[in-house]
C-alpha atoms as a PDB file:
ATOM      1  CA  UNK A   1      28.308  30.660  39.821  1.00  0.00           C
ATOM      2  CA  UNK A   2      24.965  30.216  38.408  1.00  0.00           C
ATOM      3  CA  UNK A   3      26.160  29.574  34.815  1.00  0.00           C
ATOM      4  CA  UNK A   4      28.521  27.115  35.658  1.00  0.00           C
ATOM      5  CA  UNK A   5      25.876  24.972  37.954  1.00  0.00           C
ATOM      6  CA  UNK A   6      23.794  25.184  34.509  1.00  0.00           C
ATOM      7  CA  UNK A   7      26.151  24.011  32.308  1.00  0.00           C
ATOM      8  CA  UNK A   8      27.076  20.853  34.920  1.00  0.00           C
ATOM      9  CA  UNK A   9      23.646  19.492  33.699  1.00  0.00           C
ATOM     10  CA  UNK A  10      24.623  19.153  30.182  1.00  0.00           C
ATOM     11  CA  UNK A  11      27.526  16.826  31.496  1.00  0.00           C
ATOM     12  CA  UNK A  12      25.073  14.283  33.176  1.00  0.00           C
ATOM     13  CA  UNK A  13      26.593  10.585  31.309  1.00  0.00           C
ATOM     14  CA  UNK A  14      23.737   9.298  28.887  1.00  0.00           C
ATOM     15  CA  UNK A  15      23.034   6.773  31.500  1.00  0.00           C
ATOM     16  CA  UNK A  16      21.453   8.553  33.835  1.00  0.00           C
ATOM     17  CA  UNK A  17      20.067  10.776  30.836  1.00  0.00           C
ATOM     18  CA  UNK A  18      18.298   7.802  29.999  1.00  0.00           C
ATOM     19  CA  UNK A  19      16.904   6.446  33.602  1.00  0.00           C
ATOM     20  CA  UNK A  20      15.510   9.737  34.075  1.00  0.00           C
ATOM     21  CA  UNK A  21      13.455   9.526  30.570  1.00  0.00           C
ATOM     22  CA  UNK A  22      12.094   6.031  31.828  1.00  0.00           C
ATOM     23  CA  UNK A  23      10.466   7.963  34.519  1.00  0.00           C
ATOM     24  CA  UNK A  24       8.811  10.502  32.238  1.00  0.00           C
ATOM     25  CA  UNK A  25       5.668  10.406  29.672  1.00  0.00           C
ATOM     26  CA  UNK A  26       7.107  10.501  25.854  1.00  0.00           C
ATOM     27  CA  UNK A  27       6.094  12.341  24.284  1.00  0.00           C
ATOM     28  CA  UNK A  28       4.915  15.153  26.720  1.00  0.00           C
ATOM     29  CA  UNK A  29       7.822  15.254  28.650  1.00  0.00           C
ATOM     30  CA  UNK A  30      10.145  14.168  26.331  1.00  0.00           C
ATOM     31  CA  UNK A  31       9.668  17.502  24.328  1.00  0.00           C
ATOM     32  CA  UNK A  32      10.625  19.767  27.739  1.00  0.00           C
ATOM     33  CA  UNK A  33      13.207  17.442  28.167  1.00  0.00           C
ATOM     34  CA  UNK A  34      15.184  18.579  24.636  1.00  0.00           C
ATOM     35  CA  UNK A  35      15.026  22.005  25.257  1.00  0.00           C
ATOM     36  CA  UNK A  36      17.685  21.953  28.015  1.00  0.00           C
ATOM     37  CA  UNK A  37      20.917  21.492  25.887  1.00  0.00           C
ATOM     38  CA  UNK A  38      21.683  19.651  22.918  1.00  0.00           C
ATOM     39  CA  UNK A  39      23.466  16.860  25.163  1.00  0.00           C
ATOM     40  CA  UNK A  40      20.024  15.930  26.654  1.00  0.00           C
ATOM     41  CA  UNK A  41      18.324  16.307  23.057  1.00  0.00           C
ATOM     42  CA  UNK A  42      20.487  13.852  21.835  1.00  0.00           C
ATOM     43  CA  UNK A  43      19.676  11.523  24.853  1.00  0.00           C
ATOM     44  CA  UNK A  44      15.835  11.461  23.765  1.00  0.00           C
ATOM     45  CA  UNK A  45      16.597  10.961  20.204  1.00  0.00           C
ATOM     46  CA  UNK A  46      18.234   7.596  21.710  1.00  0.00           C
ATOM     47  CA  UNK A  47      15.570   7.110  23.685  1.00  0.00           C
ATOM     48  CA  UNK A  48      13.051   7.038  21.267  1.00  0.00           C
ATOM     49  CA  UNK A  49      15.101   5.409  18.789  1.00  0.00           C
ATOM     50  CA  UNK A  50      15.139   2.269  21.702  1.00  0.00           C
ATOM     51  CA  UNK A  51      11.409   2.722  22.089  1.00  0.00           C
ATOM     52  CA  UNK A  52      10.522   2.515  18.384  1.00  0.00           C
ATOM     53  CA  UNK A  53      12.387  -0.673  18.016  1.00  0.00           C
ATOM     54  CA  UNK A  54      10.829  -2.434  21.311  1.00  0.00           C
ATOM     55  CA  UNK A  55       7.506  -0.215  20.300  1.00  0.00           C
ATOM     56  CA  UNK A  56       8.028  -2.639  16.446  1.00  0.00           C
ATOM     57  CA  UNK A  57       8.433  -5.950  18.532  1.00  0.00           C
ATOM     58  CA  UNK A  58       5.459  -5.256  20.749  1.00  0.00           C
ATOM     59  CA  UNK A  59       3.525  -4.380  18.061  1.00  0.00           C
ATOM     60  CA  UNK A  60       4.324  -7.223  15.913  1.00  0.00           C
ATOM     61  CA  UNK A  61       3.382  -9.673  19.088  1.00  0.00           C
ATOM     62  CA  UNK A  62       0.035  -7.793  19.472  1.00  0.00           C
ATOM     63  CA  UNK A  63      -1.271  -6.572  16.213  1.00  0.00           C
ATOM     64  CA  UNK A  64      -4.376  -7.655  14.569  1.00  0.00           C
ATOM     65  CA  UNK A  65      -6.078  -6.499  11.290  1.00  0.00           C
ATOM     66  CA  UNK A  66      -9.844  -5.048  11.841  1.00  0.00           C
ATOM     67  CA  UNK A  67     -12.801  -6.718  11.223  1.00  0.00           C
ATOM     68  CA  UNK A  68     -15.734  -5.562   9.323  1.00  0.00           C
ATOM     69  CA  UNK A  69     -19.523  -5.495  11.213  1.00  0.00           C
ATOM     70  CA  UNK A  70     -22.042  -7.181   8.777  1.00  0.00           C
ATOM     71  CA  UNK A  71     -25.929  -6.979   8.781  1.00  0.00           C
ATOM     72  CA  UNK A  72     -26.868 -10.180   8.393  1.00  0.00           C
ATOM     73  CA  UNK A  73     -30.595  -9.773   9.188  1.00  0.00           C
ATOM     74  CA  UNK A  74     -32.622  -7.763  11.691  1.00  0.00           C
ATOM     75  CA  UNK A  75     -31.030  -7.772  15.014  1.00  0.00           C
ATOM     76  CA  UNK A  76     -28.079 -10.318  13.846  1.00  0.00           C
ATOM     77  CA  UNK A  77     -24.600  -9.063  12.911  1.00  0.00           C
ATOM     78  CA  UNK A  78     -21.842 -10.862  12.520  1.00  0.00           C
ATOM     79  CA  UNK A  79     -17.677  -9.861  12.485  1.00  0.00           C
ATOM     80  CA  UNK A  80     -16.033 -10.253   8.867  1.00  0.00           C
ATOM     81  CA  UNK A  81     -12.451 -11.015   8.498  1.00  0.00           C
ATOM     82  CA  UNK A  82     -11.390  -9.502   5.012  1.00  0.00           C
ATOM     83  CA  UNK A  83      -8.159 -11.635   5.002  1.00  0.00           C
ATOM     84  CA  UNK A  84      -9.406 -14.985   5.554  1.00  0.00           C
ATOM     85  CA  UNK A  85     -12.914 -14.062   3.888  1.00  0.00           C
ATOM     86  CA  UNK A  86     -15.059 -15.388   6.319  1.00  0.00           C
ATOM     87  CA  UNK A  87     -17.286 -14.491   9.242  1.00  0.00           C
ATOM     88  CA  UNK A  88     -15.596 -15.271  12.339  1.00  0.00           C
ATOM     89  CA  UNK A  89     -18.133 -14.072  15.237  1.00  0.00           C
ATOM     90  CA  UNK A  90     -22.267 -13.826  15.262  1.00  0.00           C
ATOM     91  CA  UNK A  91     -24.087 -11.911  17.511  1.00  0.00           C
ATOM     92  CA  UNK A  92     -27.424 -10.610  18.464  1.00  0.00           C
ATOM     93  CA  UNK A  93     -28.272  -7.081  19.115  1.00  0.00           C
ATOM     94  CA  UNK A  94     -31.743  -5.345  19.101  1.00  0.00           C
ATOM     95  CA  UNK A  95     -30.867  -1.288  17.788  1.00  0.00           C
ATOM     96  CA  UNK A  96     -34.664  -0.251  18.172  1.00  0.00           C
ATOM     97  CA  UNK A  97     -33.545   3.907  18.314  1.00  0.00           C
ATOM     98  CA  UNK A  98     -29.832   2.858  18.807  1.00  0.00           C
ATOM     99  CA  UNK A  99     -26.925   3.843  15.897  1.00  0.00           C
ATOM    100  CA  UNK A 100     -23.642   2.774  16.007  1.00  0.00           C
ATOM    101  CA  UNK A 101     -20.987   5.762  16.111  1.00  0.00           C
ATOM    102  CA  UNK A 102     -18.150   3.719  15.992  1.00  0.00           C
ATOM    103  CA  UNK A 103     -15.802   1.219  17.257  1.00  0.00           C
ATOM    104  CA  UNK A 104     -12.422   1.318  19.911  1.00  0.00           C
ATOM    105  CA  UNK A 105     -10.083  -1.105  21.452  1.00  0.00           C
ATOM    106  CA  UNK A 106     -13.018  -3.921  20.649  1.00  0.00           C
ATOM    107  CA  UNK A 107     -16.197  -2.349  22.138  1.00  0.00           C
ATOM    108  CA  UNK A 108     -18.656  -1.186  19.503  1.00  0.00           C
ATOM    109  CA  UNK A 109     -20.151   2.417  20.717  1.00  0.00           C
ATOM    110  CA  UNK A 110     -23.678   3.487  20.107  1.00  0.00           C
ATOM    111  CA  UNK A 111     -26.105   6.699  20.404  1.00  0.00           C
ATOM    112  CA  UNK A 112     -29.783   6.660  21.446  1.00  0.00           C
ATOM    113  CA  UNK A 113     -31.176   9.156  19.061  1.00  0.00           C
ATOM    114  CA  UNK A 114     -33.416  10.405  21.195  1.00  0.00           C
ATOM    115  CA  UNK A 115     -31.925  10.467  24.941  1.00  0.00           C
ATOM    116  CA  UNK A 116     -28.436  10.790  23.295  1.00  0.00           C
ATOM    117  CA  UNK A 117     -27.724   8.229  25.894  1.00  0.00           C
ATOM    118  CA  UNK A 118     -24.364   6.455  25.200  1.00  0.00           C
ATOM    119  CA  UNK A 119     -23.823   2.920  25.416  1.00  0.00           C
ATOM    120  CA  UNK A 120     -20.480   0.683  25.151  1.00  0.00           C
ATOM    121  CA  UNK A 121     -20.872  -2.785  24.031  1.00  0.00           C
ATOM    122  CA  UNK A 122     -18.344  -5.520  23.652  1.00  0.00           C
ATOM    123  CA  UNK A 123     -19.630  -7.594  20.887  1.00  0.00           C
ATOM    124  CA  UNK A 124     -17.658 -10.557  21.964  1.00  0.00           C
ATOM    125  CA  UNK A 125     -18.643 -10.800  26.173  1.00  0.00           C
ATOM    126  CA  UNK A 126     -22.007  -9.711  25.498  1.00  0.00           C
ATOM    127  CA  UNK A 127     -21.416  -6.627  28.311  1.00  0.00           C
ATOM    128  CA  UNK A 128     -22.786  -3.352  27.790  1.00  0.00           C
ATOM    129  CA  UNK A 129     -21.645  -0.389  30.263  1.00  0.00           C
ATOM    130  CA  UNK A 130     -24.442   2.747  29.766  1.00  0.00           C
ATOM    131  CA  UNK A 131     -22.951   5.701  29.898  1.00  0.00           C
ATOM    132  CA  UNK A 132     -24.646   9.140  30.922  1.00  0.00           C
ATOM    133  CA  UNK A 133     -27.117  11.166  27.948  1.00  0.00           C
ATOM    134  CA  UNK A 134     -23.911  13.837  26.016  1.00  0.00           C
ATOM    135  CA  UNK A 135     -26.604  16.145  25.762  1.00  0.00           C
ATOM    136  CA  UNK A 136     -27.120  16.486  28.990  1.00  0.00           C
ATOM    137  CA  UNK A 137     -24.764  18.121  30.121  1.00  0.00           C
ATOM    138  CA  UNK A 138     -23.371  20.188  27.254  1.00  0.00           C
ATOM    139  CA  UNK A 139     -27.054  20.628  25.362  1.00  0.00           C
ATOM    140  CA  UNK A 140     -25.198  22.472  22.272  1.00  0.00           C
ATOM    141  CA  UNK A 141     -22.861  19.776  21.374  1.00  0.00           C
ATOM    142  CA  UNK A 142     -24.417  17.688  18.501  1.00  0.00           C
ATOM    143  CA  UNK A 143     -23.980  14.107  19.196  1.00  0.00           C
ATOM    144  CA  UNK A 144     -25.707  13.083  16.470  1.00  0.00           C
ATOM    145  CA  UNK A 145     -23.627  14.306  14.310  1.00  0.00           C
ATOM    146  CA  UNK A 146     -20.643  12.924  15.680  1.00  0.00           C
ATOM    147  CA  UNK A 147     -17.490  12.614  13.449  1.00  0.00           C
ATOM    148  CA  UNK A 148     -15.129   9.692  15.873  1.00  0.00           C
ATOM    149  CA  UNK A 149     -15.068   8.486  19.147  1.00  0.00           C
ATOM    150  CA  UNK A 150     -12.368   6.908  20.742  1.00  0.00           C
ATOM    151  CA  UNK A 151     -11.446   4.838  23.655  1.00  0.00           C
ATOM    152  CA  UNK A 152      -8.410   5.485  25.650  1.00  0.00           C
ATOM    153  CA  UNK A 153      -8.076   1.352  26.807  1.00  0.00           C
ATOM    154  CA  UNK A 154      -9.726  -1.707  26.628  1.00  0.00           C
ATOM    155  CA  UNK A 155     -12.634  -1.162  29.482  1.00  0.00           C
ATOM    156  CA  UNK A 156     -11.812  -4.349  30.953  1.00  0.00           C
ATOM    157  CA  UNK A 157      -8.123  -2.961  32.046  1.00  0.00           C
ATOM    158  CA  UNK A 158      -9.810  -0.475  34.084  1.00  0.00           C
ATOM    159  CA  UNK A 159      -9.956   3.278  34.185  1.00  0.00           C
ATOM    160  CA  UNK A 160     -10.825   4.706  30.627  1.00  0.00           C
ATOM    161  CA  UNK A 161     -11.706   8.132  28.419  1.00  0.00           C
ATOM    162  CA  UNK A 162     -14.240   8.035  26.024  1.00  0.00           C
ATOM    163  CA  UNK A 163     -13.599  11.027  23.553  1.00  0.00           C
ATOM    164  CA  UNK A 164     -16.614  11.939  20.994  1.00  0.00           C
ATOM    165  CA  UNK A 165     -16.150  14.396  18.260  1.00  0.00           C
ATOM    166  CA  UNK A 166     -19.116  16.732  16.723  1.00  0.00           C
ATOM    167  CA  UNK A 167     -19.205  16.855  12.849  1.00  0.00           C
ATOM    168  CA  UNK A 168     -20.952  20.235  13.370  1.00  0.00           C
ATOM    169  CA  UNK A 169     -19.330  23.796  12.209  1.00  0.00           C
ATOM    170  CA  UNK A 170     -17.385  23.963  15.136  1.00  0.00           C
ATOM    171  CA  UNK A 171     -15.984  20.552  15.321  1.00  0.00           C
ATOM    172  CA  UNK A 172     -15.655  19.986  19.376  1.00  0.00           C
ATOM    173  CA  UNK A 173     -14.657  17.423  21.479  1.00  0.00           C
ATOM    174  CA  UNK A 174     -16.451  16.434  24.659  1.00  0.00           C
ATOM    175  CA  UNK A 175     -14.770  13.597  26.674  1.00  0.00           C
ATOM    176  CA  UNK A 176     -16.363  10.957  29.446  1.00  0.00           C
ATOM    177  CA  UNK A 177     -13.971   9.860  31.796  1.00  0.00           C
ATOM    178  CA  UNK A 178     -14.470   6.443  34.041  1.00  0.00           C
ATOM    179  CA  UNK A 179     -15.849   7.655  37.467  1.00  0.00           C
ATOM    180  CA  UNK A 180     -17.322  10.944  36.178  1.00  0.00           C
ATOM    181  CA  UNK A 181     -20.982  11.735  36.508  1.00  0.00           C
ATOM    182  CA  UNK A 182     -21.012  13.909  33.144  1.00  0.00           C
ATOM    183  CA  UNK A 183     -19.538  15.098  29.884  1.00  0.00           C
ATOM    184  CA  UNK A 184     -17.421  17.692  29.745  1.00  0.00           C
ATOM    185  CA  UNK A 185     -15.846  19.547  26.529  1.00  0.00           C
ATOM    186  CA  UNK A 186     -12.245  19.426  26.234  1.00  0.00           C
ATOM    187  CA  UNK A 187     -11.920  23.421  26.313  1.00  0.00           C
ATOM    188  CA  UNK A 188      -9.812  25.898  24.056  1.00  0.00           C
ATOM    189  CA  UNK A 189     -10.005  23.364  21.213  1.00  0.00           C
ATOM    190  CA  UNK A 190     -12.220  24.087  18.183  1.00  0.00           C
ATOM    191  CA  UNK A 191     -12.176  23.248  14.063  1.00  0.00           C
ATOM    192  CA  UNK A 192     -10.686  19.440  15.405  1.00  0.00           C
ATOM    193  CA  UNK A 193      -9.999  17.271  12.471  1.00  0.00           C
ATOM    194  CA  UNK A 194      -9.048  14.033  13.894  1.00  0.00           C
ATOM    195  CA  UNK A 195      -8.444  12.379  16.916  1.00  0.00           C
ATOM    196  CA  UNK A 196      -5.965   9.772  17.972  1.00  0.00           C
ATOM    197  CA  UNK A 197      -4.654   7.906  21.214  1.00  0.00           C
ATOM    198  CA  UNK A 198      -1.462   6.094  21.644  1.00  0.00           C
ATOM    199  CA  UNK A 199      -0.330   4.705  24.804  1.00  0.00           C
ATOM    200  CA  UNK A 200      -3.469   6.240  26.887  1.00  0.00           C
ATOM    201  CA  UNK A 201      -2.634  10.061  25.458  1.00  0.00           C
ATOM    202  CA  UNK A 202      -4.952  11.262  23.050  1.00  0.00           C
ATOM    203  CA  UNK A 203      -3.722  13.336  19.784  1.00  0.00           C
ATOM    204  CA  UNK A 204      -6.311  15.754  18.550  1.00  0.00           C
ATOM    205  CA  UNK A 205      -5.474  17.546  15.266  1.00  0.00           C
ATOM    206  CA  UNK A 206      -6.946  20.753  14.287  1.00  0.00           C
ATOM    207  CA  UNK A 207      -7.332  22.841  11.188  1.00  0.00           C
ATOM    208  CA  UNK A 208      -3.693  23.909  10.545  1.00  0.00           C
ATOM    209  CA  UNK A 209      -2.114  20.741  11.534  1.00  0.00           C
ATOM    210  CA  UNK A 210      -1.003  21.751  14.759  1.00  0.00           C
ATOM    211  CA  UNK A 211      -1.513  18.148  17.135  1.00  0.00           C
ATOM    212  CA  UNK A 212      -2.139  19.273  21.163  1.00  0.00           C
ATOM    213  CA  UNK A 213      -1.617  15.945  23.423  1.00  0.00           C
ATOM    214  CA  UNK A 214      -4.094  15.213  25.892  1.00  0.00           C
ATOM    215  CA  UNK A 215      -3.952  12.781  28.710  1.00  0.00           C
ATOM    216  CA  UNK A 216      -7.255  13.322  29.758  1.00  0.00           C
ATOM    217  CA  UNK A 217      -6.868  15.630  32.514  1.00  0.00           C
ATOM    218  CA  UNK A 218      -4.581  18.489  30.907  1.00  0.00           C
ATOM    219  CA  UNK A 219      -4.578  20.228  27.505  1.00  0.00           C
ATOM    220  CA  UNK A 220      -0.896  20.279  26.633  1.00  0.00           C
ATOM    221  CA  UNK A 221       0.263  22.300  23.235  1.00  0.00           C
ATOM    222  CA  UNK A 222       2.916  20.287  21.567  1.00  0.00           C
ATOM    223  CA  UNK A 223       5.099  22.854  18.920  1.00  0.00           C
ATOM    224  CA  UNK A 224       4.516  20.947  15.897  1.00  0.00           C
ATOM    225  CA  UNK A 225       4.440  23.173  13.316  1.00  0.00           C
ATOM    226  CA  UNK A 226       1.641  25.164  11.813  1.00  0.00           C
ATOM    227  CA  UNK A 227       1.325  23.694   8.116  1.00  0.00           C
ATOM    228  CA  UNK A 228       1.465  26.103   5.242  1.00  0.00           C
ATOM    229  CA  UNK A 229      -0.245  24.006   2.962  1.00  0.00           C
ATOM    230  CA  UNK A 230      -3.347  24.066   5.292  1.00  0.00           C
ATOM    231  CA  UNK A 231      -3.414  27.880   5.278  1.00  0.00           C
ATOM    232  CA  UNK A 232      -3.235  28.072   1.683  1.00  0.00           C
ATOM    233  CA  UNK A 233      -5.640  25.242   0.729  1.00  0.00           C
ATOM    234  CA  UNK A 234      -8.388  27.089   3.943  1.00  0.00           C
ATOM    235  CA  UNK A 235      -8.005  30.140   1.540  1.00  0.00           C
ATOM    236  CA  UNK A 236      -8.295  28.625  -1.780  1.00  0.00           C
ATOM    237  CA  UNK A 237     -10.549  25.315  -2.026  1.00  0.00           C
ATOM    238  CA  UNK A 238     -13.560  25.238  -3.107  1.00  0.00           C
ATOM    239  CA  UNK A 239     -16.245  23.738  -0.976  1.00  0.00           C
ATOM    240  CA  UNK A 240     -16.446  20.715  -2.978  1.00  0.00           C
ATOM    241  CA  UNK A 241     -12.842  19.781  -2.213  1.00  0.00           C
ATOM    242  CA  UNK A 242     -13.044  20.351   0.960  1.00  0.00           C
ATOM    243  CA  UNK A 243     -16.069  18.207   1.407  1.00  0.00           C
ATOM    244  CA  UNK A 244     -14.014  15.293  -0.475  1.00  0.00           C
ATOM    245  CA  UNK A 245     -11.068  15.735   1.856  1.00  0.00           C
ATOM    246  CA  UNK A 246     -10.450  13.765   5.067  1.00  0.00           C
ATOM    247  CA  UNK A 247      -7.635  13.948   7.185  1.00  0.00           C
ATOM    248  CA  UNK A 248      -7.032  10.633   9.623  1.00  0.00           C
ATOM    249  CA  UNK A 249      -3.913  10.768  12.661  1.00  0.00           C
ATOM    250  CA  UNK A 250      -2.228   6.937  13.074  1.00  0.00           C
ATOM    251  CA  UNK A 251       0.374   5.471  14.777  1.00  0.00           C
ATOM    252  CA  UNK A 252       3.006   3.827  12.577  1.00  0.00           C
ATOM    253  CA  UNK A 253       4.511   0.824  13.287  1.00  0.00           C
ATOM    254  CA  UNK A 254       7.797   2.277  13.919  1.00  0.00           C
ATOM    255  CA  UNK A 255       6.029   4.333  16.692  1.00  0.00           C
ATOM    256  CA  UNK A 256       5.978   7.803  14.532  1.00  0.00           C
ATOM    257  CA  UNK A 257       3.028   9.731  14.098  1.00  0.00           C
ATOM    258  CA  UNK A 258       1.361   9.756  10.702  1.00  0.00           C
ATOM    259  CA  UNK A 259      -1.407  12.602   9.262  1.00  0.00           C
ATOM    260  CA  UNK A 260      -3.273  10.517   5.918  1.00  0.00           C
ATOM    261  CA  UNK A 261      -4.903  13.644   3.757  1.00  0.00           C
ATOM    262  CA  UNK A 262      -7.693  12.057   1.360  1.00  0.00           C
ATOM    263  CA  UNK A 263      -8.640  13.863  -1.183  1.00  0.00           C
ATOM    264  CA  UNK A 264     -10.306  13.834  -4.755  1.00  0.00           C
ATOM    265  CA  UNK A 265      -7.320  12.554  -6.731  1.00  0.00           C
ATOM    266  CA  UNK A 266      -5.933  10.264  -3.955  1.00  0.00           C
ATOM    267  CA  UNK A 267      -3.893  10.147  -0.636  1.00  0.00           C
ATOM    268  CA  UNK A 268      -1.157  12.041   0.507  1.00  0.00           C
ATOM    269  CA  UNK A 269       1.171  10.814   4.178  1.00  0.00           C
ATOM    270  CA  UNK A 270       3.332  12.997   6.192  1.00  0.00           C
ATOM    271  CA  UNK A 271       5.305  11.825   9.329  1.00  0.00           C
ATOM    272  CA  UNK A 272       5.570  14.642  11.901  1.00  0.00           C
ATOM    273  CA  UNK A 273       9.306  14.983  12.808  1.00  0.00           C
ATOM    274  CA  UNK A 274       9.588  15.850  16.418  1.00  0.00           C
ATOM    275  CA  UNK A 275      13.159  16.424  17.283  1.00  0.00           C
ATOM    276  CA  UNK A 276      14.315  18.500  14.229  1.00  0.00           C
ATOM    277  CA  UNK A 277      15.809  21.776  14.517  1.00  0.00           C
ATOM    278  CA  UNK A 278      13.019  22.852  12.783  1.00  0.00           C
ATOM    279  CA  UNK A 279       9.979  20.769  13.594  1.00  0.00           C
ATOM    280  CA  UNK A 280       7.957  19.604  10.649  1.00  0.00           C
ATOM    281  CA  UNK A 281       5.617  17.393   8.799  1.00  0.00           C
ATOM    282  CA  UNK A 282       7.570  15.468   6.293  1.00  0.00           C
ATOM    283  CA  UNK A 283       5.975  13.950   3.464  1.00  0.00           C
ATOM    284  CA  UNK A 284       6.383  10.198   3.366  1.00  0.00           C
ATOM    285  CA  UNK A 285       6.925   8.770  -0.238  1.00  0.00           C
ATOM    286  CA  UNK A 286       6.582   5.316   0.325  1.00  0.00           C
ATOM    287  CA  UNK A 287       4.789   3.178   2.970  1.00  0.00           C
ATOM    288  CA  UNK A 288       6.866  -0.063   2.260  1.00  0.00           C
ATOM    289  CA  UNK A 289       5.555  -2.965   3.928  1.00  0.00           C
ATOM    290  CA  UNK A 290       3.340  -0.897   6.131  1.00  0.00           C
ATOM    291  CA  UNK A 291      -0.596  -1.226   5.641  1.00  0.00           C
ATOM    292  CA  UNK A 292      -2.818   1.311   7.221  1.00  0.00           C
ATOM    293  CA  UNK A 293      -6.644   1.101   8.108  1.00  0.00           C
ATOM    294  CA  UNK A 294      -8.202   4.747   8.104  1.00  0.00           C
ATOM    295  CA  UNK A 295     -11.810   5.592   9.130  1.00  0.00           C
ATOM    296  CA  UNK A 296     -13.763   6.795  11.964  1.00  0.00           C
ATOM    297  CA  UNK A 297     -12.788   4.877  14.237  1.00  0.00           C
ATOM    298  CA  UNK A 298      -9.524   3.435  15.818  1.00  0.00           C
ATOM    299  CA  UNK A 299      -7.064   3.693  12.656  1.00  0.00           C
ATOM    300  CA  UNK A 300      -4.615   1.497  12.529  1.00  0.00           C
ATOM    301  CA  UNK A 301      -1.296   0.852  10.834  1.00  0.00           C
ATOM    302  CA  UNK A 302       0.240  -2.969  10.458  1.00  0.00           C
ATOM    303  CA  UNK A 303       3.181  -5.014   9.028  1.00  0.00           C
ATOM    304  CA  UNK A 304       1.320  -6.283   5.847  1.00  0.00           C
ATOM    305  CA  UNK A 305       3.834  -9.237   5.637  1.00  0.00           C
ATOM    306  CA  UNK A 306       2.858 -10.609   8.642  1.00  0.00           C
ATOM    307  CA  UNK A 307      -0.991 -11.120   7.526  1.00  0.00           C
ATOM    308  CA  UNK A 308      -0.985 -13.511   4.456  1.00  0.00           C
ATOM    309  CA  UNK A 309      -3.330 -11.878   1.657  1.00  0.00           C
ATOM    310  CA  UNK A 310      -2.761  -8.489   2.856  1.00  0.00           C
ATOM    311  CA  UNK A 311      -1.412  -6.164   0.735  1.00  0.00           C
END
C-alpha cells in the first residue's frame, strides 16, 4: 500500500509540478525537490530553464556596469564611469579614522579603526545608517582585516544582512541583520573564500569549493561537490601561489553560478552544475558576450553588447 501511494507522486502532471516550485526558494528547495523521483527532477530542470530566461530579460532591463570611487582631493570623491570616461557624481565625505571596506547594492561601507564601528553610506542620498562596533560583540573577529562585505538588498527596500568577512587565518564570517542589536558569526563555517548573494540568499564558498546557501537565518549545506583540484593544489602550492590566487563567486547572466580562480598565469571559470547525476564544477571555456567585474565587493557579470565600449 505504501509503495504504491509513493509512486502516485511521481505521476503528478508537470503543471502542478511547476505551481508547487513557484511556491518554493530555488535553489534551497529546489535541490530537496529533485531527490524525489526523476519525474520531479525533470520538472526543476524546466523550471530553472524558465527562470534563467526571464532571470536574462530582467537582468538585461536592470543591469548597470560599476563605477569606480576617485580621490579627487581631501574629503572630495567623485564616481568614475570607465565606459563613458567621465565622472558622473561628486561628493563630500570627511574619513578622519574612517576606511572604506567596500561597496554593495550602491551604499559604500566603512570601518572606524578604532571603535570598529560600522557605517553604511549611500554616496548618492547623502544618508548614512551607523551600525553597532563588530568588535563588540565577537572581540576575536578581525574587522580590520576584513576580506568582503556584502549587502543582502538595497537598504532603502527594507529589511537587510550585512555579511563581513575576516582576512585573518581563519577566514570567518560575522553577519548584522536589520533589527538586531549585535553581530553574530555565522557558525560551523571556517577557511571562507568568497561570498556571494543572489536573490537575498547569500553563497559562501570555502576552501574545497563546497558553496553552503544562507538566507540569513539558517546554514543550509548544498551537495556541490568537493573539488579535487583544491585538495591537490592545498597540498602542493607553495605559499607564493597561494598568496597570488583569488577565488571570486558571481552570478551569470544566464542565472548560473560562476567560481573565477586568479592566479599567477591568468584566470580560470567553472560553472557549478546543479542538477547532474553527478554534481560538478564544469570548466567554462569561453565567456562569449558575457563581461564580469571581480573584486571585493559585489561582483558582477553583464551582457558586454549592451554597454557600447565594453569589451
Amino acid at each position: 500500500m505504501a509503495s504504491s501511494s509513493n509512486s502516485e507522486w511521481s505521476l503528478l502532471p508537470v503543471d502542478i509540478l511547476l505551481f508547487i516550485l513557484d511556491h518554493l526558494v530555488p535553489m534551497r528547495d529546489y535541490l530537496r525537490f529533485s531527490k524525489v523521483c526523476s519525474e520531479w527532477k525533470h520538472a526543476v530542470c524546466k523550471k530553472l530553464q524558465d527562470l534563467r530566461s526571464n532571470h536574462r530579460r530582467h537582468c538585461r532591463l536592470r543591469e548597470k556596469l560599476p563605477l569606480l570611487l576617485v580621490s579627487f582631493k581631501s574629503g572630495t570623491f567623485y564616481l568614475y564611469d570607465v565606459v563613458q570616461g567621465k565622472s558622473v557624481w561628486e561628493f563630500e565625505l570627511k574619513l578622519r579614522d574612517w576606511r572604506f571596506k567596500g561597496s554593495s547594492h550602491g551604499w559604500l561601507i566603512l570601518l572606524h579603526l578604532r571603535t570598529h564601528e560600522v557605517r553604511l553610506y549611500n554616496p548618492f542620498s547623502g544618508k548614512s545608517i551607523h551600525l553597532p562596533p563588530i568588535g563588540k560583540s565577537i572581540p576575536d573577529f578581525s574587522a580590520a582585516y576584513e576580506k568582503k562585505c556584502v549587502l543582502s538588498a538595497d537598504l532603502d527596500s527594507g529589511d537587510f544582512v550585512l555579511v563581513m568577512m575576516s582576512r585573518d587565518s581563519e577566514r570567518r564570517a560575522a553577519f548584522f541583520r536589520s533589527g538586531d542589536e549585535d553581530w553574530t558569526y555565522v557558525k560551523n563555517l571556517k577557511c571562507l573564500e568568497d561570498i556571494a548573494c543572489i536573490d537575498r540568499i547569500f553563497y559562501l564558498l570555502e576552501w574545497q569549493n563546497v558553496v553552503f546557501p544562507w538566507d540569513g537565518f539558517e546554514l543550509r549545506w548544498i551537495p556541490s561537490p568537493v573539488d579535487q583540484r583544491s585538495l591537490d593544489r592545498y597540498f602542493t602550492e607553495s605559499r607564493l601561489d597561494r598568496f597570488f590566487r583569488d577565488e571570486y563567486l558571481v552570478e551569470s547572466p544566464d542565472g548560473d553560478l560562476l567560481l573565477v580562480e586568479k592566479t599567477k598565469t591568468g584566470f580560470l571559470v567553472y560553472k557549478l552544475v546543479w542538477f547532474s547525476r553527478n554534481s560538478r564544477w564544469e570548466e567554462v571555456e569561453s565567456l562569449g558576450d558575457v563581461a564580469l567585474f571581480l573584486g571585493h565587493n559585489n561582483s558582477i557579470s553583464v551582457m558586454a553588447s549592451d554597454f557600447p565600449g565594453c569589451r
